[in-house]
PDB file of N, CA and C in Angstrom:
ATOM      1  N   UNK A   1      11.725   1.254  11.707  1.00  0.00           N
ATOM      2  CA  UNK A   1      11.178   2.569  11.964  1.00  0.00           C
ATOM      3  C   UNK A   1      12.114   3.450  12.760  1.00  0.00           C
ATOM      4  N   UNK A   2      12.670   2.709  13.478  1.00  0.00           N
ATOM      5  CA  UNK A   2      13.380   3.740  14.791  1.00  0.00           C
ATOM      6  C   UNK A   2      15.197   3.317  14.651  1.00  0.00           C
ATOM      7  N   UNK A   3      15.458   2.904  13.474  1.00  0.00           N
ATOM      8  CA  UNK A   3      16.807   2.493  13.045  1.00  0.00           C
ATOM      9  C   UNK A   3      17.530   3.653  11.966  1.00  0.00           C
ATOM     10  N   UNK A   4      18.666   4.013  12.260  1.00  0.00           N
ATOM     11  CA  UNK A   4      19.040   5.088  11.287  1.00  0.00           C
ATOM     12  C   UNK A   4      19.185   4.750  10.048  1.00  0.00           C
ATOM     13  N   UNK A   5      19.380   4.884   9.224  1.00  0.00           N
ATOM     14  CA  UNK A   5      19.873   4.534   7.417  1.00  0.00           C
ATOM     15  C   UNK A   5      21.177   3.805   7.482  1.00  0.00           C
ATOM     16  N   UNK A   6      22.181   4.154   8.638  1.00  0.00           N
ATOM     17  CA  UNK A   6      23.369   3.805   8.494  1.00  0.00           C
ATOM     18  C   UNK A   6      23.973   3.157   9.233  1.00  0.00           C
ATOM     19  N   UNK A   7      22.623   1.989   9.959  1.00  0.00           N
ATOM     20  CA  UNK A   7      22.421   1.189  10.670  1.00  0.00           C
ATOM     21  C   UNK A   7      22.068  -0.259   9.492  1.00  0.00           C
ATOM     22  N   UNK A   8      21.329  -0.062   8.207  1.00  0.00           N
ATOM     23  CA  UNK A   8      20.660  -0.777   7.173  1.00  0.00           C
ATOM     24  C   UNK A   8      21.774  -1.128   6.478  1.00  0.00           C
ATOM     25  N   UNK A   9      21.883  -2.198   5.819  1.00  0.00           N
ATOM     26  CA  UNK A   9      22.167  -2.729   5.098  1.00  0.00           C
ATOM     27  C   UNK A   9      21.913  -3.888   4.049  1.00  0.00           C
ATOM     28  N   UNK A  10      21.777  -3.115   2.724  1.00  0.00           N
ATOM     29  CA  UNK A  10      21.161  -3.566   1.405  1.00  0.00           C
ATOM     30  C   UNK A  10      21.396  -5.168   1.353  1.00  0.00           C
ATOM     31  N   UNK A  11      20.435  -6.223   0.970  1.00  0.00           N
ATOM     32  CA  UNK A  11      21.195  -7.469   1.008  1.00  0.00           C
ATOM     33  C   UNK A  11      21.108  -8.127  -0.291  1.00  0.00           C
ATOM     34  N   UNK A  12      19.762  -7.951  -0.818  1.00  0.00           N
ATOM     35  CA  UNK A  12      19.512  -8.300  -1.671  1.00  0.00           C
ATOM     36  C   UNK A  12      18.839  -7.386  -2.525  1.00  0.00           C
ATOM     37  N   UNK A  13      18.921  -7.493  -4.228  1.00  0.00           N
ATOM     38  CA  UNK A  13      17.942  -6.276  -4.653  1.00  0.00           C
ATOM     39  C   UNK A  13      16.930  -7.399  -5.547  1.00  0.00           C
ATOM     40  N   UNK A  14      15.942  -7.407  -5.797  1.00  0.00           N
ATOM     41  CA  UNK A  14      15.110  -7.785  -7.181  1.00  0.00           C
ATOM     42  C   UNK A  14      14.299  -6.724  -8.098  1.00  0.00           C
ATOM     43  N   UNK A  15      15.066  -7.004  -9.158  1.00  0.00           N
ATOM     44  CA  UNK A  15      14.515  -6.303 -10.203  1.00  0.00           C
ATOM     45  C   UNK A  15      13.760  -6.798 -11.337  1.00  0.00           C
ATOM     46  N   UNK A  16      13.179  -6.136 -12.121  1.00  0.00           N
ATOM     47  CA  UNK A  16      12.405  -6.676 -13.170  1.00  0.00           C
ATOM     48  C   UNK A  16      10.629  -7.505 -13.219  1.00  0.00           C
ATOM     49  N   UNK A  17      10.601  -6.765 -12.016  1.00  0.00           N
ATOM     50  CA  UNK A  17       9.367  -7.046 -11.685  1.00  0.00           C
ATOM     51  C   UNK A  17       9.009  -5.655 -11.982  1.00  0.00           C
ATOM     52  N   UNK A  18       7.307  -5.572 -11.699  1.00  0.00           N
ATOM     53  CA  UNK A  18       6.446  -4.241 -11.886  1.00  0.00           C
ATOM     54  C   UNK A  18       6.765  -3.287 -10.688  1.00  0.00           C
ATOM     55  N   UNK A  19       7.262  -3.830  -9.760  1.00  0.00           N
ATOM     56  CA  UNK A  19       7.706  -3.168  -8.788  1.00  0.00           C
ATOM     57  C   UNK A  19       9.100  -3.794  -7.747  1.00  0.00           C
ATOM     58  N   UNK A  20      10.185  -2.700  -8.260  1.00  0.00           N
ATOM     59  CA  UNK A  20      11.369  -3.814  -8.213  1.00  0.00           C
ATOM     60  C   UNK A  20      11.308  -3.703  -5.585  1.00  0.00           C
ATOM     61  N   UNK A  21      11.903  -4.876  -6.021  1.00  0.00           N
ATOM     62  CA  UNK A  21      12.230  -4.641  -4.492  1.00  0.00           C
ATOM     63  C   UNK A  21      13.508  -4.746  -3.715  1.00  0.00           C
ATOM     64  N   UNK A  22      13.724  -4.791  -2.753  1.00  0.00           N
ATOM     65  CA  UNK A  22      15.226  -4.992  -2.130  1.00  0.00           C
ATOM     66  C   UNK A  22      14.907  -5.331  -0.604  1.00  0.00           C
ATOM     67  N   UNK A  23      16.236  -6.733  -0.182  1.00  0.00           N
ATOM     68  CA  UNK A  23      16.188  -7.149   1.155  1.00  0.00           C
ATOM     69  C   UNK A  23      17.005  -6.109   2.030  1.00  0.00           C
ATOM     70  N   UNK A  24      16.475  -5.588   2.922  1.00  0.00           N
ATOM     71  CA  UNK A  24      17.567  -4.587   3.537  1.00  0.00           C
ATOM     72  C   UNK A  24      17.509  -5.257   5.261  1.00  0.00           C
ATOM     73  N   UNK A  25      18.607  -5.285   5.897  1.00  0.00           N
ATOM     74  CA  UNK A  25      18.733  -5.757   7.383  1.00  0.00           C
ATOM     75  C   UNK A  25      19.516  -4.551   8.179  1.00  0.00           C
ATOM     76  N   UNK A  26      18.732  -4.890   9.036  1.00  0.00           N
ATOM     77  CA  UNK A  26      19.034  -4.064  10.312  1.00  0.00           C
ATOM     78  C   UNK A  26      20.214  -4.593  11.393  1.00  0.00           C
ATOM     79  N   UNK A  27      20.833  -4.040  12.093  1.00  0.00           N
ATOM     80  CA  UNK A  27      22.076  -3.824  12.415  1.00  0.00           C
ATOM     81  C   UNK A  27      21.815  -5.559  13.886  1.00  0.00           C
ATOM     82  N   UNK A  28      21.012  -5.519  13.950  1.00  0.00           N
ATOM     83  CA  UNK A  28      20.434  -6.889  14.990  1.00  0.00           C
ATOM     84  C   UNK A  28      20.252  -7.949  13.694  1.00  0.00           C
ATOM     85  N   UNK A  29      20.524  -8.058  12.673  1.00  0.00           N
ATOM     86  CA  UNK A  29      20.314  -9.369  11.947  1.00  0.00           C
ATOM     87  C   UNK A  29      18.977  -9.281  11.000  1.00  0.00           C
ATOM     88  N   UNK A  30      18.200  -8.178  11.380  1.00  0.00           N
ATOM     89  CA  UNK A  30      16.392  -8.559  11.214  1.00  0.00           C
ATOM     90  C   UNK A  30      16.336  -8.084   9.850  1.00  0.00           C
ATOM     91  N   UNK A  31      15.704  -8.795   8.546  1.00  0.00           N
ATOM     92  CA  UNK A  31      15.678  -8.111   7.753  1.00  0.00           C
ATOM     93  C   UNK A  31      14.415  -7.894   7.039  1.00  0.00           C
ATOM     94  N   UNK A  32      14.089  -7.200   6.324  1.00  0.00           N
ATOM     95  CA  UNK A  32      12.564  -6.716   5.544  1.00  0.00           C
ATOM     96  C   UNK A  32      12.438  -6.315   4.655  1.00  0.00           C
ATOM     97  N   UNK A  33      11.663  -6.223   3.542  1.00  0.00           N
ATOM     98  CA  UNK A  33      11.500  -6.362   2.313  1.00  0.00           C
ATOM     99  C   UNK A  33      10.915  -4.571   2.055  1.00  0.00           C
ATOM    100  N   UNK A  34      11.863  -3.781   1.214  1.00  0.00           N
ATOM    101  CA  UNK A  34      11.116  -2.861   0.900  1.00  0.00           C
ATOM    102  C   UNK A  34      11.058  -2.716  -0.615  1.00  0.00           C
ATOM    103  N   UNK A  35       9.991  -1.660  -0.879  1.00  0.00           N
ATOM    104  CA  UNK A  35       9.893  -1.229  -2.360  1.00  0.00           C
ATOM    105  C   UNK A  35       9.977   0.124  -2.164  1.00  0.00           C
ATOM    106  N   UNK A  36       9.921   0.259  -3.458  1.00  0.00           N
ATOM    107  CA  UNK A  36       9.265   2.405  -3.871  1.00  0.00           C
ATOM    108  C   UNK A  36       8.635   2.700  -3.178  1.00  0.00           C
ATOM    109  N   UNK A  37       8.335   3.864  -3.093  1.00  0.00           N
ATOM    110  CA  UNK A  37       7.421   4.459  -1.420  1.00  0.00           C
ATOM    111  C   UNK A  37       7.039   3.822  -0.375  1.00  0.00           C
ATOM    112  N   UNK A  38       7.714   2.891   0.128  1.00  0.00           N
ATOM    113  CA  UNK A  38       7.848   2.747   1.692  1.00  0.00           C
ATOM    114  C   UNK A  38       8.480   3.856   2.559  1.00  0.00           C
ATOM    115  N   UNK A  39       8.783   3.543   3.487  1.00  0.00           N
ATOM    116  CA  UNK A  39       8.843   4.145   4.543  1.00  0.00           C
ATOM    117  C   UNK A  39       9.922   3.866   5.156  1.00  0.00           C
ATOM    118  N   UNK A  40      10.847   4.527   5.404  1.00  0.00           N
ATOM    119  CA  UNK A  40      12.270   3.877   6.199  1.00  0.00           C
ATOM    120  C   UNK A  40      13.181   4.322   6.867  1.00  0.00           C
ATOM    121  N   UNK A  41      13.703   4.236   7.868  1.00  0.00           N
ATOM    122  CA  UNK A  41      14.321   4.488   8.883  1.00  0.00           C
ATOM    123  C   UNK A  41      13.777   5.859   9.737  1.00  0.00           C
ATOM    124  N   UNK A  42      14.651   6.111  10.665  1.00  0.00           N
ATOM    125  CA  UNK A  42      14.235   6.827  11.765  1.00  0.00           C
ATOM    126  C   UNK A  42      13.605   8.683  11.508  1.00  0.00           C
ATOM    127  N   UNK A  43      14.224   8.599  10.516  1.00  0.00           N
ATOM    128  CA  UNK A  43      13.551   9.687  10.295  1.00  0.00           C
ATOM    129  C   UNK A  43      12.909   9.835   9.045  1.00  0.00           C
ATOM    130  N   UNK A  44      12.073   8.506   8.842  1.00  0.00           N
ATOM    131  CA  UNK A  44      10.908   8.643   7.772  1.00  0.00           C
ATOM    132  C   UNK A  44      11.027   8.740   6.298  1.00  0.00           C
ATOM    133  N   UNK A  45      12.507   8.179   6.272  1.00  0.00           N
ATOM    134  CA  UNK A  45      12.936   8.488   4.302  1.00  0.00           C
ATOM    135  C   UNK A  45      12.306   7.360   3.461  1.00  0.00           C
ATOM    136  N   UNK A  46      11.698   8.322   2.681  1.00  0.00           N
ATOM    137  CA  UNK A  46      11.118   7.490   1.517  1.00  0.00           C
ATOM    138  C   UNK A  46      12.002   6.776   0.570  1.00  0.00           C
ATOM    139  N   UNK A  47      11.394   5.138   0.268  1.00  0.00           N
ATOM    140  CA  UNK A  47      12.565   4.621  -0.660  1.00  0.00           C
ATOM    141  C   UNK A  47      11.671   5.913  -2.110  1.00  0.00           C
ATOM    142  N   UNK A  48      12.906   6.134  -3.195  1.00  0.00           N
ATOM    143  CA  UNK A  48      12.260   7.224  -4.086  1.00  0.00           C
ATOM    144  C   UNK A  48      12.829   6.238  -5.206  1.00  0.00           C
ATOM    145  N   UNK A  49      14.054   5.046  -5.322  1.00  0.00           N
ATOM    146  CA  UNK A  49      14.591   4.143  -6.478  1.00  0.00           C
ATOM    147  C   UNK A  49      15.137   3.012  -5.931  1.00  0.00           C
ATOM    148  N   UNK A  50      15.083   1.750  -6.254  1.00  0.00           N
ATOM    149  CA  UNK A  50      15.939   0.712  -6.099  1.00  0.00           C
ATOM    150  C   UNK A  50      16.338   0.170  -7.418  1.00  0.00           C
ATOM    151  N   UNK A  51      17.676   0.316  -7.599  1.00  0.00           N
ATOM    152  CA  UNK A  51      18.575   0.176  -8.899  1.00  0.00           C
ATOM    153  C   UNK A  51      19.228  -1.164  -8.766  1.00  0.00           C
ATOM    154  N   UNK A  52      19.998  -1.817  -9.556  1.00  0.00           N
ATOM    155  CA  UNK A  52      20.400  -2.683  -9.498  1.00  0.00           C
ATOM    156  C   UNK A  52      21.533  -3.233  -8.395  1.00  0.00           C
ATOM    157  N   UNK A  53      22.334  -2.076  -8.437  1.00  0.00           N
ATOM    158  CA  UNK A  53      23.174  -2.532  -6.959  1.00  0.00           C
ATOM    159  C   UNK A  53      23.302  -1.510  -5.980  1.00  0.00           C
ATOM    160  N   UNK A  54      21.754  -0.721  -5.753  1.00  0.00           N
ATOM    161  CA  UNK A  54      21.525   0.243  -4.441  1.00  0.00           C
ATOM    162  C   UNK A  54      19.892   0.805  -4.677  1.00  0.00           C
ATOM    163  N   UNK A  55      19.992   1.236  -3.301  1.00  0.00           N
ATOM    164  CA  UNK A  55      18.258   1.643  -2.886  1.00  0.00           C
ATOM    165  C   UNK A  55      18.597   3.264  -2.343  1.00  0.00           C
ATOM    166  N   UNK A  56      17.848   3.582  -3.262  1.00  0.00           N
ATOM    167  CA  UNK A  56      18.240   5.502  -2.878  1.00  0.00           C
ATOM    168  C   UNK A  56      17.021   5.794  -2.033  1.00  0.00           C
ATOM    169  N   UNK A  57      17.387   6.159  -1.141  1.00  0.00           N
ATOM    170  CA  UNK A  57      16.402   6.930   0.267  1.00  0.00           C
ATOM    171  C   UNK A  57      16.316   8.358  -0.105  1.00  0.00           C
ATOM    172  N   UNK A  58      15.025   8.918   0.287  1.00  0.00           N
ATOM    173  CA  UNK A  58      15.137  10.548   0.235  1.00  0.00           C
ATOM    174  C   UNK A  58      14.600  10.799   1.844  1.00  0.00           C
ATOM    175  N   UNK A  59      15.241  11.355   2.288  1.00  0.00           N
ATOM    176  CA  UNK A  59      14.893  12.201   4.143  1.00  0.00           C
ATOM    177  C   UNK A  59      14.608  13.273   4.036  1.00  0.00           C
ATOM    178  N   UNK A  60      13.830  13.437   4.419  1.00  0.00           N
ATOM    179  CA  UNK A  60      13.536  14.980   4.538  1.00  0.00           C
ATOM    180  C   UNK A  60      13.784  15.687   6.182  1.00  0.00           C
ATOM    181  N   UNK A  61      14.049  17.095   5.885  1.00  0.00           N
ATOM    182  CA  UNK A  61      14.803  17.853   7.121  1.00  0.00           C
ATOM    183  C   UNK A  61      14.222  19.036   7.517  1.00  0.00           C
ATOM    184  N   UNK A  62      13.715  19.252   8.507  1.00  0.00           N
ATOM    185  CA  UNK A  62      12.479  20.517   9.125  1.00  0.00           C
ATOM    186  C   UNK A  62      13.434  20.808   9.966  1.00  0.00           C
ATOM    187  N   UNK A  63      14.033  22.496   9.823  1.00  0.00           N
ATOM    188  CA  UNK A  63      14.499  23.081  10.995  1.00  0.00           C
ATOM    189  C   UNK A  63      13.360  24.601  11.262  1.00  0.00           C
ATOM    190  N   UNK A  64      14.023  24.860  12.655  1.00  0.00           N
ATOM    191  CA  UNK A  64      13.008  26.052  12.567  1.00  0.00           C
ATOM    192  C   UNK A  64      12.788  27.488  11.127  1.00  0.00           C
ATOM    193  N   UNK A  65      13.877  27.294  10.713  1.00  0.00           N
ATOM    194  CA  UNK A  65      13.461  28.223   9.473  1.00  0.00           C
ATOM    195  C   UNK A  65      14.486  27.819   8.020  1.00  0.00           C
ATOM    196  N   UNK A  66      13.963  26.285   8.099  1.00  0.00           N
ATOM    197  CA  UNK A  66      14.564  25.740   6.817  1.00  0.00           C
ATOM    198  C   UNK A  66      13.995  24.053   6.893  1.00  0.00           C
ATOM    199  N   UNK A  67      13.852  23.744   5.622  1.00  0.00           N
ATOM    200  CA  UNK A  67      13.266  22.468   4.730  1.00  0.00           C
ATOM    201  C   UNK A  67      14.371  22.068   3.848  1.00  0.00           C
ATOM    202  N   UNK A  68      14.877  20.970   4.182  1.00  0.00           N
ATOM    203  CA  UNK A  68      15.864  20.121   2.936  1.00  0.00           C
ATOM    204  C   UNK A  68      15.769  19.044   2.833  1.00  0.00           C
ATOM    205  N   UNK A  69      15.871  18.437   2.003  1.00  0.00           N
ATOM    206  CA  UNK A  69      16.070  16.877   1.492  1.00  0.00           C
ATOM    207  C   UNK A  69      17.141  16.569   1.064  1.00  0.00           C
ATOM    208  N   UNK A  70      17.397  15.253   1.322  1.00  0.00           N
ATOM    209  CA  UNK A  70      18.678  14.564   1.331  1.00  0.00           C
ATOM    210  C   UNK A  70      18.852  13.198   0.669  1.00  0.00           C
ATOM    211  N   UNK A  71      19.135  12.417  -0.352  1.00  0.00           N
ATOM    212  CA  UNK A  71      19.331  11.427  -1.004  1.00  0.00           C
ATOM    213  C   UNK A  71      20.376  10.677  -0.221  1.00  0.00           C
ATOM    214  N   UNK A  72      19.658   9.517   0.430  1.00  0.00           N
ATOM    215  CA  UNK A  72      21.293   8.604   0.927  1.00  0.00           C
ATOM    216  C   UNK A  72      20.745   7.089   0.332  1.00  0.00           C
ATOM    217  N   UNK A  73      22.141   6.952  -0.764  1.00  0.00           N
ATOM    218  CA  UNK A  73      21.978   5.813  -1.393  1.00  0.00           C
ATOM    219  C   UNK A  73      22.637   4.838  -0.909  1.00  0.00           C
ATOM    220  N   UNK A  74      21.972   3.559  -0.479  1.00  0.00           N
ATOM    221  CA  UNK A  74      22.473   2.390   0.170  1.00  0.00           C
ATOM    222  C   UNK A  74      22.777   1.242  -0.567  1.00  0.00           C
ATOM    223  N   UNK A  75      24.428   0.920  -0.542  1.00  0.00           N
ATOM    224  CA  UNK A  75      24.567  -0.092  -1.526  1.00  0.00           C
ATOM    225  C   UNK A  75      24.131  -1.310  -0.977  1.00  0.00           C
ATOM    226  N   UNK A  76      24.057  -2.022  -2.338  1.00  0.00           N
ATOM    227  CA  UNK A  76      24.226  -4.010  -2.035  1.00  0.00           C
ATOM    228  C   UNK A  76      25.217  -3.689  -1.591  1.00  0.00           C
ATOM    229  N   UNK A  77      25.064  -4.931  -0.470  1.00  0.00           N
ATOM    230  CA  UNK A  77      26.248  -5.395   0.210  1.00  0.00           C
ATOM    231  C   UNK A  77      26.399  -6.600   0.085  1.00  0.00           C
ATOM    232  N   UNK A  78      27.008  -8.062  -0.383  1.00  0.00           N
ATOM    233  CA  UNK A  78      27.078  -8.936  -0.507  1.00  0.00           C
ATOM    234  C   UNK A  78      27.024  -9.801   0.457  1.00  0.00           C
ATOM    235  N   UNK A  79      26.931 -10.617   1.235  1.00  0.00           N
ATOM    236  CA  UNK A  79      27.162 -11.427   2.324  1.00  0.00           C
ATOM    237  C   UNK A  79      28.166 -12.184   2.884  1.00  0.00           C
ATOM    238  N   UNK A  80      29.044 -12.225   1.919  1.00  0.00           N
ATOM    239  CA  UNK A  80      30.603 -12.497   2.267  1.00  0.00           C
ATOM    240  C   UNK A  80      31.479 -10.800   3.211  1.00  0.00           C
ATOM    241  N   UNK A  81      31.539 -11.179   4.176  1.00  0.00           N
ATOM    242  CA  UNK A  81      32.122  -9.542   5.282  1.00  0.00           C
ATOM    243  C   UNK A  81      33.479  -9.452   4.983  1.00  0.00           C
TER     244      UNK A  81
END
């Protein structure tokens, strides 16, 4: 919840289910299972796709006189560093 996007890292993806999912870990080791419309990172980006080798986030951005959204796609990362 309170971790940035670019703190995450993709570990695993599964696909081919009715609802594909992906292992994503946090910068302390911890990792958690998301799908399609969850909820993620610190400023609330919706997962909107998880593809075969990445999970596209959408953030959304409230300034005082402007609204934007932002796509940040997070690759697999393999486990070999």
């Amino acid at each position: 919840g309170n971790i940035d996007l670019s703190q995450l890292v993709v570990r695993g993806i599964i696909v081919g289910l009715d609802r594909p999912r992906a292992l994503v870990e946090d910068d302390q080791g911890n990792g958690f299972i998301v799908a399609k419309g969850d909820c993620i990172g610190n400023k609330r980006g919706t997962v909107i796709e998880i593809k075969d080798n990445e999970v596209v986030v959408l953030e959304k951005y409230v300034t005082p006189d402007d609204y934007y959204v932002v796509k940040v796609p997070l690759k697999l990362r393999e486990t070999q560093e």
